[in-house]
Protein backbone atom coordinates (compact mmCIF):
# COMPACT_ATOMS: atom_id res chain seq x y z
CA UNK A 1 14.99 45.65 -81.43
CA UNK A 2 16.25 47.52 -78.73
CA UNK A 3 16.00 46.00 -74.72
CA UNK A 4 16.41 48.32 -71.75
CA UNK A 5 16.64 46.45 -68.29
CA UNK A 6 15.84 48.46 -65.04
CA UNK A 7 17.61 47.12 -61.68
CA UNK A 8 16.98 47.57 -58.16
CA UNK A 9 15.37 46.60 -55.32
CA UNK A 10 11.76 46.89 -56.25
CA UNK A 11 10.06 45.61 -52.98
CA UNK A 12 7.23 47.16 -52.92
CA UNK A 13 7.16 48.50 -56.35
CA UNK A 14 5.41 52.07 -56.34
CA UNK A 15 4.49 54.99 -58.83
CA UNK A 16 8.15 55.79 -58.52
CA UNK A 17 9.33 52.89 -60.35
CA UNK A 18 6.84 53.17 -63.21
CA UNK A 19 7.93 56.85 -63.46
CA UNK A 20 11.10 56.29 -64.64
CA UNK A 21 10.60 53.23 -66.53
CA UNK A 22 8.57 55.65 -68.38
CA UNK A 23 10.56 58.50 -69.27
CA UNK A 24 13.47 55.74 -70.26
CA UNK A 25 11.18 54.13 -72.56
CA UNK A 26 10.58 57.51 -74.33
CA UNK A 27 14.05 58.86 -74.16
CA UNK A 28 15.77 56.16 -74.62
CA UNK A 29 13.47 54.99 -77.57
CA UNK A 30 12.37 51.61 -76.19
């Protein structure tokens, strides 16, 4: 199982954020 953790300061989270949690997931393979 593979775990990727994305840090910052997420205050307010925006469509940013979810951006690049989504090209890491598929990249990265998570």
């Amino acid at each position: 199982m593979a775990i990727g953790l994305l840090g910052g300061s997420f205050n307010p989270a925006h469509e940013g954020h979810v951006h690049v949690s989504e090209v890491a997931l598929k990249r990265l393979g998570l």
